[in-house]
PDB file of N, CA and C in Angstrom:
ATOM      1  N   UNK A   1     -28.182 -45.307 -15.613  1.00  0.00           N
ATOM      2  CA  UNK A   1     -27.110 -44.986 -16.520  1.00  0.00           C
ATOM      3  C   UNK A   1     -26.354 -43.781 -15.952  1.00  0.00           C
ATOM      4  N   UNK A   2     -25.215 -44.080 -16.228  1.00  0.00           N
ATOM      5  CA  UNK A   2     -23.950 -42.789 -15.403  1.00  0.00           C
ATOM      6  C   UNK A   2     -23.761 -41.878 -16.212  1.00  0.00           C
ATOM      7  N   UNK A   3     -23.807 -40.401 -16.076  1.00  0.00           N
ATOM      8  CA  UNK A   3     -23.748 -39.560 -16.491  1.00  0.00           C
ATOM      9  C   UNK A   3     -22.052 -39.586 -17.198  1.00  0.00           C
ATOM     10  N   UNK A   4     -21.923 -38.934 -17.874  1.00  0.00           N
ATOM     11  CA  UNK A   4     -20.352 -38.859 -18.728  1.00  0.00           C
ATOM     12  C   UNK A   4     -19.307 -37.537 -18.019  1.00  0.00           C
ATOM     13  N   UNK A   5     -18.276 -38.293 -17.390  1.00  0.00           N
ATOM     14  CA  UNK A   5     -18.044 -37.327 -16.671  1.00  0.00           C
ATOM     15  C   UNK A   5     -16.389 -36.872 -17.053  1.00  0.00           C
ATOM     16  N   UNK A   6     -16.196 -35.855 -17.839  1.00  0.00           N
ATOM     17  CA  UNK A   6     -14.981 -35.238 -18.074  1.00  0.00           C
ATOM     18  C   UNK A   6     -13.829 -35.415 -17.474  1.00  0.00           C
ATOM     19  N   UNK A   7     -13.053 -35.819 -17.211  1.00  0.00           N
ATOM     20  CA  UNK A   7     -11.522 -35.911 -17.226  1.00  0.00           C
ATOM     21  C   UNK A   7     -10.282 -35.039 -17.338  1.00  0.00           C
ATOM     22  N   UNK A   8      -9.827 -34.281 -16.246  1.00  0.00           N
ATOM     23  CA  UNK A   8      -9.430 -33.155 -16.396  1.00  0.00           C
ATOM     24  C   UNK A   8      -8.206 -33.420 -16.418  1.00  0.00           C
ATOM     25  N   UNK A   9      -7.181 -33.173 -17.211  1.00  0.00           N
ATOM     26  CA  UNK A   9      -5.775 -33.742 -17.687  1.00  0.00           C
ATOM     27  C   UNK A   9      -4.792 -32.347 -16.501  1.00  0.00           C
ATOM     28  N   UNK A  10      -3.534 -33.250 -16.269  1.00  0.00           N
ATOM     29  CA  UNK A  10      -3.124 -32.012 -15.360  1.00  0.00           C
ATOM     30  C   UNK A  10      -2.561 -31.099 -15.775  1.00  0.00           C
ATOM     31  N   UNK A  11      -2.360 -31.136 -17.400  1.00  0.00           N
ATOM     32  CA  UNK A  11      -2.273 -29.756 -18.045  1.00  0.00           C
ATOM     33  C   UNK A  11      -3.007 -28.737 -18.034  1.00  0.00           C
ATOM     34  N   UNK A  12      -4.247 -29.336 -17.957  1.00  0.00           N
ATOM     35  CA  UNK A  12      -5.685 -28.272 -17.822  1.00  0.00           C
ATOM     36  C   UNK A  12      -5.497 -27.635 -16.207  1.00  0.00           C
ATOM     37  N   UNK A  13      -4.950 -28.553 -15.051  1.00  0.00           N
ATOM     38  CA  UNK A  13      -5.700 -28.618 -14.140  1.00  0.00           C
ATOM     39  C   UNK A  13      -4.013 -27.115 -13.767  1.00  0.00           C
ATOM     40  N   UNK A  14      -3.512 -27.094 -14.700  1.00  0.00           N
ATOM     41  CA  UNK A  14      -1.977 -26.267 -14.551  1.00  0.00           C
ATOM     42  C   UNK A  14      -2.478 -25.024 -15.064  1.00  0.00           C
ATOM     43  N   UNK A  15      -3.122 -24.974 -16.375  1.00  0.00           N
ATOM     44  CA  UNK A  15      -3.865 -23.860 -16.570  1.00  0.00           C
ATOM     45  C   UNK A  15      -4.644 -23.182 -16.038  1.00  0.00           C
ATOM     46  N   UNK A  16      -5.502 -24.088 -15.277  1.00  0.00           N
ATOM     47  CA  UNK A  16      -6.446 -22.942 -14.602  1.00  0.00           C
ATOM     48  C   UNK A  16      -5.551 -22.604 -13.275  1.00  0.00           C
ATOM     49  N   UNK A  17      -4.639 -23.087 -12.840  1.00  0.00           N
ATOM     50  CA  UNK A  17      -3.703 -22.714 -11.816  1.00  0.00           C
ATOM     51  C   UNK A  17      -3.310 -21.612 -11.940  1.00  0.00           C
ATOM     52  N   UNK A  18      -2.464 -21.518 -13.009  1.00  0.00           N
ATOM     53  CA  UNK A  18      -1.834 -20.556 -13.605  1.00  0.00           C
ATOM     54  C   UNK A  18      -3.098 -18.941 -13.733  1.00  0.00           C
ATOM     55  N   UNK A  19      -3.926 -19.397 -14.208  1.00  0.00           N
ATOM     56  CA  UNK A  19      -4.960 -18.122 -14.457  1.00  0.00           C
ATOM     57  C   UNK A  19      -5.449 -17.792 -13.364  1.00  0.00           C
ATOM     58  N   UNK A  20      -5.370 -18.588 -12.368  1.00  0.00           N
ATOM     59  CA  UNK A  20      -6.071 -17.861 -10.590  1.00  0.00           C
ATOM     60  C   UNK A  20      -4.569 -17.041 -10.393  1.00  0.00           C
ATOM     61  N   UNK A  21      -3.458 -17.794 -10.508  1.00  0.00           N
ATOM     62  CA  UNK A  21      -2.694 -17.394  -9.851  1.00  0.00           C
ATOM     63  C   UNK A  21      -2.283 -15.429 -10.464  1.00  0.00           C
ATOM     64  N   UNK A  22      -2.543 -15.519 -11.997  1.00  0.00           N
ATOM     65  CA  UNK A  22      -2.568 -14.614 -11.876  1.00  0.00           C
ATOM     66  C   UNK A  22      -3.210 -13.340 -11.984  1.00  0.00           C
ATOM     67  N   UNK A  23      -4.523 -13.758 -12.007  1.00  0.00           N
ATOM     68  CA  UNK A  23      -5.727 -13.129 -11.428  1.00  0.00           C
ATOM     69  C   UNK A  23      -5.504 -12.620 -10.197  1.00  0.00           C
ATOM     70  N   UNK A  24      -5.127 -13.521  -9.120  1.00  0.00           N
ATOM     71  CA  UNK A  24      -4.847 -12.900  -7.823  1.00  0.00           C
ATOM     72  C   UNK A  24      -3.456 -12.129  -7.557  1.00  0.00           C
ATOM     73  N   UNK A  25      -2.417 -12.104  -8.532  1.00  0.00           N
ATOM     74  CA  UNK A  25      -1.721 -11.008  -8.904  1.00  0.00           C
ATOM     75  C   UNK A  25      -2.070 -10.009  -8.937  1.00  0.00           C
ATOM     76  N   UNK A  26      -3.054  -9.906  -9.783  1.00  0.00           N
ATOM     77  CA  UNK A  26      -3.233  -8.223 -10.328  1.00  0.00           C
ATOM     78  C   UNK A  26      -3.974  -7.719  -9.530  1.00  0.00           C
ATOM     79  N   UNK A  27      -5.004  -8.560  -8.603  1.00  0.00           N
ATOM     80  CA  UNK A  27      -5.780  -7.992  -7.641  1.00  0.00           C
ATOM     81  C   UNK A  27      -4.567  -7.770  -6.639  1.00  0.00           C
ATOM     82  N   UNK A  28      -3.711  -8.551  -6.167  1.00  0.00           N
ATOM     83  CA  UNK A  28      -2.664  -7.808  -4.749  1.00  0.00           C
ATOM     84  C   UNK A  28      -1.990  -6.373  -5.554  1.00  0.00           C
ATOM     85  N   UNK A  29      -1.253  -6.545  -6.801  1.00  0.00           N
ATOM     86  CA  UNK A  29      -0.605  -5.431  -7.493  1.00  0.00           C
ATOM     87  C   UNK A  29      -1.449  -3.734  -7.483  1.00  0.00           C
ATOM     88  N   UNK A  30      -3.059  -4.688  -7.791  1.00  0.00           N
ATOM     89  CA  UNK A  30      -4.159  -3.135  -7.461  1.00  0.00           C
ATOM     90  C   UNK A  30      -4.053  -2.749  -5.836  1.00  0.00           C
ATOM     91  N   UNK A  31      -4.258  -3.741  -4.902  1.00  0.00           N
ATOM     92  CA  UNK A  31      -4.573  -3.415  -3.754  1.00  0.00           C
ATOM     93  C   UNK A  31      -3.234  -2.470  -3.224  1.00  0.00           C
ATOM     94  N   UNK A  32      -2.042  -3.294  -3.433  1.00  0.00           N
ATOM     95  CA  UNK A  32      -0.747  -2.372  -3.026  1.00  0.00           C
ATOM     96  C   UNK A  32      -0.370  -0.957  -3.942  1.00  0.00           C
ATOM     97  N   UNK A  33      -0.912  -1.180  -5.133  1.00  0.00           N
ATOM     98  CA  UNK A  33      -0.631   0.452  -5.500  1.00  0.00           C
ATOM     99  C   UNK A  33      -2.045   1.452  -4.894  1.00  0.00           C
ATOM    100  N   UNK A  34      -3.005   1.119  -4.868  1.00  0.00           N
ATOM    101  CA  UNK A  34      -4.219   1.709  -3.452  1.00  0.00           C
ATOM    102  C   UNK A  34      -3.642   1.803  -2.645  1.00  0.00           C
ATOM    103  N   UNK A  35      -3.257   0.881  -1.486  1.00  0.00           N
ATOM    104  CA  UNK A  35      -2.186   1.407  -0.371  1.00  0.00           C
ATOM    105  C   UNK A  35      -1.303   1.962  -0.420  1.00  0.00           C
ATOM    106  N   UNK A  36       0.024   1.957  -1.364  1.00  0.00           N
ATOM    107  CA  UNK A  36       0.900   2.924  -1.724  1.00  0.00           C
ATOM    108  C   UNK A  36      -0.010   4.586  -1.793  1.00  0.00           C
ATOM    109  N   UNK A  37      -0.662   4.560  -2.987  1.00  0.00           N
ATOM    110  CA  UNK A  37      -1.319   6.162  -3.152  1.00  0.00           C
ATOM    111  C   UNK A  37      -2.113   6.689  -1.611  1.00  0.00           C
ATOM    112  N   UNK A  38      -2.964   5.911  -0.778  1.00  0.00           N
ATOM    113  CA  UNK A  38      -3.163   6.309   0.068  1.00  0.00           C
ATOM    114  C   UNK A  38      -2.128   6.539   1.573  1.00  0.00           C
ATOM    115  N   UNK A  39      -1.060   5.747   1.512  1.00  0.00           N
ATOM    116  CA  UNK A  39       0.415   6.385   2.691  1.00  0.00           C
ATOM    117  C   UNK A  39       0.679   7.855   1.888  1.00  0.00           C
ATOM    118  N   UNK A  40       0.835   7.938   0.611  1.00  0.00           N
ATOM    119  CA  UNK A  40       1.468   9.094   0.317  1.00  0.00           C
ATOM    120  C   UNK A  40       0.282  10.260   0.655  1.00  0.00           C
ATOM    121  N   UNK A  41      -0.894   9.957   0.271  1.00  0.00           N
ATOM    122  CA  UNK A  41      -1.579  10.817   0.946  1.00  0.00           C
ATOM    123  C   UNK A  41      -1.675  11.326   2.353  1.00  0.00           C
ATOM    124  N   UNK A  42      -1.760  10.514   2.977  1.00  0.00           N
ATOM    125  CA  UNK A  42      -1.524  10.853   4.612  1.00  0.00           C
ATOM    126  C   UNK A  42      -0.230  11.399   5.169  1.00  0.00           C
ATOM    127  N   UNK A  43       0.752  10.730   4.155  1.00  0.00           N
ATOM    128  CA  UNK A  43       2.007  11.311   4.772  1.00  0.00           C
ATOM    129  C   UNK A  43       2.026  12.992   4.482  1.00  0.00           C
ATOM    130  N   UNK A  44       1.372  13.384   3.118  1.00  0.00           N
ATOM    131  CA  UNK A  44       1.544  14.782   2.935  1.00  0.00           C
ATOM    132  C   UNK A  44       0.231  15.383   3.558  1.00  0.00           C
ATOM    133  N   UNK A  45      -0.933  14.775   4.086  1.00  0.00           N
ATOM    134  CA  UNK A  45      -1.156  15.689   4.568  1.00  0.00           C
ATOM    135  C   UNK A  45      -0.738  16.065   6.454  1.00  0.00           C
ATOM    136  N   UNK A  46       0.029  15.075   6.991  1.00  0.00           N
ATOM    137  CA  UNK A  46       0.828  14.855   7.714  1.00  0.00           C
ATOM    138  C   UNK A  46       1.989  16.200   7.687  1.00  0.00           C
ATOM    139  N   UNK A  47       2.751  16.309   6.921  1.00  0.00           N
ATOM    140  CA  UNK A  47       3.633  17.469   6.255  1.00  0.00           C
ATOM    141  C   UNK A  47       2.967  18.405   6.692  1.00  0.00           C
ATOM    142  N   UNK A  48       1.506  18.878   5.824  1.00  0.00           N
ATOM    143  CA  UNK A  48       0.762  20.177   5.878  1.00  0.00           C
ATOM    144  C   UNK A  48       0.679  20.451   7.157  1.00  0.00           C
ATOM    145  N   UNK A  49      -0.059  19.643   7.922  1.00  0.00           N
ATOM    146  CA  UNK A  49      -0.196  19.879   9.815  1.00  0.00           C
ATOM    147  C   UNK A  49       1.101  20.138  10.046  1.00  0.00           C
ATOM    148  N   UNK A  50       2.000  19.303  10.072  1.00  0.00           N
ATOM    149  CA  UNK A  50       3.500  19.976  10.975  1.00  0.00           C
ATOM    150  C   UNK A  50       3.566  21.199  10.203  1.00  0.00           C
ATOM    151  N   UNK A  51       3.770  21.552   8.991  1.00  0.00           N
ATOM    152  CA  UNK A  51       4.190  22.943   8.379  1.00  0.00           C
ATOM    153  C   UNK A  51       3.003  23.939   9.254  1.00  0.00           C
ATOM    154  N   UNK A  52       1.710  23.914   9.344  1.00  0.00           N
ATOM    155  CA  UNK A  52       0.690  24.988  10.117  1.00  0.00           C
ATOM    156  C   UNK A  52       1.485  25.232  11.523  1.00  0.00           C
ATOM    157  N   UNK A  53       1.726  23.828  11.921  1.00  0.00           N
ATOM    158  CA  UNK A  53       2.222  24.368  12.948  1.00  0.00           C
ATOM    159  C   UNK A  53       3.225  24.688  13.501  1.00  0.00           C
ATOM    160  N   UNK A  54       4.133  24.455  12.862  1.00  0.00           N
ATOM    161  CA  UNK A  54       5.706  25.577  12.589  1.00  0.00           C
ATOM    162  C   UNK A  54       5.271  26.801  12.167  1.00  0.00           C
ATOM    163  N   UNK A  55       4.380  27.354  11.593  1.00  0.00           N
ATOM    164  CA  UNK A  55       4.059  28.519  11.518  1.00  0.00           C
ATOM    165  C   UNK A  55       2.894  28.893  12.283  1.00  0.00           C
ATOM    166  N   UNK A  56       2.300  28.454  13.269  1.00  0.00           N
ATOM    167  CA  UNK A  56       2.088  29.067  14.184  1.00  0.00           C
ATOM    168  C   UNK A  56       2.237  29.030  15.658  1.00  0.00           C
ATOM    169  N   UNK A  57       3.540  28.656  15.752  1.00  0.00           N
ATOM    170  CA  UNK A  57       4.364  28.030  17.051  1.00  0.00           C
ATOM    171  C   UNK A  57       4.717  29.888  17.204  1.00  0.00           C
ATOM    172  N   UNK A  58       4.964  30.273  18.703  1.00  0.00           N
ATOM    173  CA  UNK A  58       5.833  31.337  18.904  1.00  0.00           C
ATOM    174  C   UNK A  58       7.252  30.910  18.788  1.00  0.00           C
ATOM    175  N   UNK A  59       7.841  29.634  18.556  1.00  0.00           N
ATOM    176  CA  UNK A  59       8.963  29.434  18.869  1.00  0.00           C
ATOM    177  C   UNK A  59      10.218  30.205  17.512  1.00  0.00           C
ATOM    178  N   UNK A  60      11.057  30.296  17.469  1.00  0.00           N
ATOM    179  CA  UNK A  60      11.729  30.499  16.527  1.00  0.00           C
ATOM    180  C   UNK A  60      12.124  29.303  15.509  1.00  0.00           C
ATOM    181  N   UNK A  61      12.894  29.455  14.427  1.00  0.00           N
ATOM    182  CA  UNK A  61      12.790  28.511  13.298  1.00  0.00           C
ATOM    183  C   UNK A  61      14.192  27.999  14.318  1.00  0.00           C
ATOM    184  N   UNK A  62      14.811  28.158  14.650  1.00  0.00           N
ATOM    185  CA  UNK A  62      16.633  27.884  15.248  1.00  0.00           C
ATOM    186  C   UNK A  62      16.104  27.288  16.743  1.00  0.00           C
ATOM    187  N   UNK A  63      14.945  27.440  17.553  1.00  0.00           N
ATOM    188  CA  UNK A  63      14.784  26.829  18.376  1.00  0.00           C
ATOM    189  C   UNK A  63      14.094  25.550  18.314  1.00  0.00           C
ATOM    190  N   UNK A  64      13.606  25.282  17.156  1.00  0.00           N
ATOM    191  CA  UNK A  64      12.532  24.119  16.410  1.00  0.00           C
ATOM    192  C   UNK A  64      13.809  23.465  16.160  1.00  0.00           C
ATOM    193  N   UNK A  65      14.755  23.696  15.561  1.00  0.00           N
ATOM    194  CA  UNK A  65      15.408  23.076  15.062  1.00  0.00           C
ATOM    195  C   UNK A  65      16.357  22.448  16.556  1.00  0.00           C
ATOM    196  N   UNK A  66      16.815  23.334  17.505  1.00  0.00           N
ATOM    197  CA  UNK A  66      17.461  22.600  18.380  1.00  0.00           C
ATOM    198  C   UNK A  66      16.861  21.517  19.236  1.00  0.00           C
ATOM    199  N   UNK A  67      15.172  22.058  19.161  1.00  0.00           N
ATOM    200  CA  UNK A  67      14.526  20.944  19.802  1.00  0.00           C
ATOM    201  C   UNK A  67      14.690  19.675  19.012  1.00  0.00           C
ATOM    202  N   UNK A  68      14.415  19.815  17.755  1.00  0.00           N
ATOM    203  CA  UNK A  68      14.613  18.597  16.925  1.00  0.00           C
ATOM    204  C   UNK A  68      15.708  17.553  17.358  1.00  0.00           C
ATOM    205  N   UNK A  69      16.718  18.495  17.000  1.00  0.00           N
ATOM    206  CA  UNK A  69      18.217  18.058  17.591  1.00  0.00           C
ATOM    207  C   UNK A  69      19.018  17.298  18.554  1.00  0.00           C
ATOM    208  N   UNK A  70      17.543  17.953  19.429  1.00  0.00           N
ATOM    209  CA  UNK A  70      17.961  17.641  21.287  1.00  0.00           C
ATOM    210  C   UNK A  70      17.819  15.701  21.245  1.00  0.00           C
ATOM    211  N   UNK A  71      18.925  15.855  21.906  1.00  0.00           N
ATOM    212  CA  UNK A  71      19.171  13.904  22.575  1.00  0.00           C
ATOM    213  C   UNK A  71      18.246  14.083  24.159  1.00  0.00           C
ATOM    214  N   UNK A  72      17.491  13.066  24.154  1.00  0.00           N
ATOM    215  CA  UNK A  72      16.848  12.796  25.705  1.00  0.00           C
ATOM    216  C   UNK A  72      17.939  12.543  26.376  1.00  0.00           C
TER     217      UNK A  72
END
C-alpha cells in the first residue's frame, strides 16, 4: 500500500519562494551593512595613520600639500 503523498499547489510552491527569497534578503541587507560599518572603520583608522604622520613628518604643512599637488 502507497503511502499518501501531498500535492504541492504552485501557490504554495510561490510561497515558500517568496519566504527564501526573502530570508536571503535580510541575510545580504545584514551582511552589507557589516561590510559597510567595517570600510568605515578602516577608512578612519586609515585617516588616524596619515594624520600621525603628518604630524610627525619634518616636512612643512605647504610642502605636504605641494607634494600632494605635484603631477608625475
Amino acid at each position: 500500500m502507497a503511502g499518501t503523498r501531498k500535492t504541492i499547489t504552485l501557490d504554495e510552491k510561490i510561497e515558500k519562494a517568496q519566504e527564501a527569497v526573502e530570508k536571503t534578503k535580510a541575510r545580504y541587507d545584514a551582511a552589507v551593512k557589516d561590510l559597510r560599518m567595517l570600510l568605515e572603520k578602516k577608512d578612519a583608522q586609515r585617516k588616524q595613520e596619515l594624520l600621525k604622520a603628518l604630524e610627525s613628518s619634518p616636512r612643512s604643512f605647504d610642502e605636504i600639500m605641494e607634494f600632494l599637488k605635484a603631477e608625475e
